[in-house]
Protein backbone atom coordinates (compact mmCIF):
# COMPACT_ATOMS: atom_id res chain seq x y z
CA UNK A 1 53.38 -2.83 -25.20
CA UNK A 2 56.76 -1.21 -27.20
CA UNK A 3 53.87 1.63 -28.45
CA UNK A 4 53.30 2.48 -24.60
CA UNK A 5 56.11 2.55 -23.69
CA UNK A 6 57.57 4.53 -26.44
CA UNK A 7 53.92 7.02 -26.10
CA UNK A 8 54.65 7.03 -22.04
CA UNK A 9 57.90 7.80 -21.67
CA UNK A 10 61.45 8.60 -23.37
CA UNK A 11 64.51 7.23 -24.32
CA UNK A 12 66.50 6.84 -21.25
CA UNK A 13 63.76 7.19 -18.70
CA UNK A 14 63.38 4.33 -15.92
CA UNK A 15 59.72 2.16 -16.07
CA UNK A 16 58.67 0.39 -13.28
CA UNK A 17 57.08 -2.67 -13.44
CA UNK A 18 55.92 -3.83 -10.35
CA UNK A 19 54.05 -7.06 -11.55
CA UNK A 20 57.02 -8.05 -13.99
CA UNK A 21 55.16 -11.50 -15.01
CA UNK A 22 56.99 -13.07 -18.22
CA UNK A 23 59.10 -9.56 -18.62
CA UNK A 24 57.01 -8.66 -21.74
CA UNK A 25 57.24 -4.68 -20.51
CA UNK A 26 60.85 -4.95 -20.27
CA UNK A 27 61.50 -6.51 -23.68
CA UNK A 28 59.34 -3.22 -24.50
CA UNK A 29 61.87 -1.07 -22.46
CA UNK A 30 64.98 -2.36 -24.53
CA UNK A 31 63.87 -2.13 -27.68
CA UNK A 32 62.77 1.23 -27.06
CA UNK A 33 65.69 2.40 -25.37
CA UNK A 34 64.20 2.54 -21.52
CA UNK A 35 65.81 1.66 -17.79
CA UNK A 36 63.35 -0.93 -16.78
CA UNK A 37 62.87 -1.96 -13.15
CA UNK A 38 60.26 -5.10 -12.84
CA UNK A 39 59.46 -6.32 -9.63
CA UNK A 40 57.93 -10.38 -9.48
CA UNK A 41 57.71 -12.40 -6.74
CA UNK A 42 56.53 -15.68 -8.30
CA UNK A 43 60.27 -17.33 -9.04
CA UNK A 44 58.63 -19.14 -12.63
CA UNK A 45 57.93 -16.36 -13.79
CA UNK A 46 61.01 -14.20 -12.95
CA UNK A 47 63.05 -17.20 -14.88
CA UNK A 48 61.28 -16.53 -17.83
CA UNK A 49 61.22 -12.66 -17.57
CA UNK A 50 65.02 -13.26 -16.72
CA UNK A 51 65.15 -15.46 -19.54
CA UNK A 52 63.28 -12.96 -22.11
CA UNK A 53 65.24 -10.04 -20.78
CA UNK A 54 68.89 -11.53 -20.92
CA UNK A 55 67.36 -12.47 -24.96
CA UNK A 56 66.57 -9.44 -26.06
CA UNK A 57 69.19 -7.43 -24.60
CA UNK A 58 72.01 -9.74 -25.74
CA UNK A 59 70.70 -8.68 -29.18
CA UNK A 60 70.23 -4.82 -28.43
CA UNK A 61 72.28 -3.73 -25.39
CA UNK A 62 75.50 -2.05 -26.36
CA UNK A 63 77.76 -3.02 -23.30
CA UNK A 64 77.32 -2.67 -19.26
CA UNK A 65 76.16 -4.50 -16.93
CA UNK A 66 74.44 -7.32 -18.01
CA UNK A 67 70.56 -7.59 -17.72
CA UNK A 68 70.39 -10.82 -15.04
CA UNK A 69 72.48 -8.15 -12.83
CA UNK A 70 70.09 -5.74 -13.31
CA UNK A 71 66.60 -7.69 -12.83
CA UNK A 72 68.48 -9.54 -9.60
CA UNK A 73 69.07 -6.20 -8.24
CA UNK A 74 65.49 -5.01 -9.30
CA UNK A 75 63.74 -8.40 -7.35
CA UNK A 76 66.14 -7.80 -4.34
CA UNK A 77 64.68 -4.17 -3.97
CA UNK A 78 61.50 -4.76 -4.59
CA UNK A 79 61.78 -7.50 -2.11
CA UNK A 80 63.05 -5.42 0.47
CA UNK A 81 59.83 -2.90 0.02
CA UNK A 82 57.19 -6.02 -0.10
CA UNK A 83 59.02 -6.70 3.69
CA UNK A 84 59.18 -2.99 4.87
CA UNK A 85 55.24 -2.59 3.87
CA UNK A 86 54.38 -6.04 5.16
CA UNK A 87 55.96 -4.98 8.87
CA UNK A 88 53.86 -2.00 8.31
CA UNK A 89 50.58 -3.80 9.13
């Protein structure tokens, strides 16, 4: 996954994940210097995503907000879309 995401995009760039699972795109994202926005609505695995995440970017995030902040944030808007669309029907 870190070779697609380095091949897809650069350093600094923002992927989207919209089917987070167990976060394995945004460990990719970290290591490789990407804004990573994952989206999962099963709560398992958004704890280990979270879990994962908060991991990897305790060893290679050099200050800001921390990454449970940022995945929380990430759920609650992708959340909000999954409602808007839903209403949509």
């Amino acid at each position: 996954m870190s070779y697609l995401i380095a091949l897809g995009s650069r350093e600094g760039d923002v992927v989207l994940d919209p089917f987070m699972g167990s976060g394995t795109t945004g460990v990719a994202c970290i290591l490789n210097k990407r804004n990573y926005i994952g989206c999962e609505l099963d709560e398992d695995y958004y704890k280990i995503a979270q879990a994962r995440i908060n991991t990897t970017g305790c060893l290679h995030r050099d200050g800001g907000g921390s990454m449970t902040d940022i995945i929380l944030l990430a759920w609650v808007v992708c959340m909000f879309i999954y409602i808007v669309l839903r209403g949509r029907r």
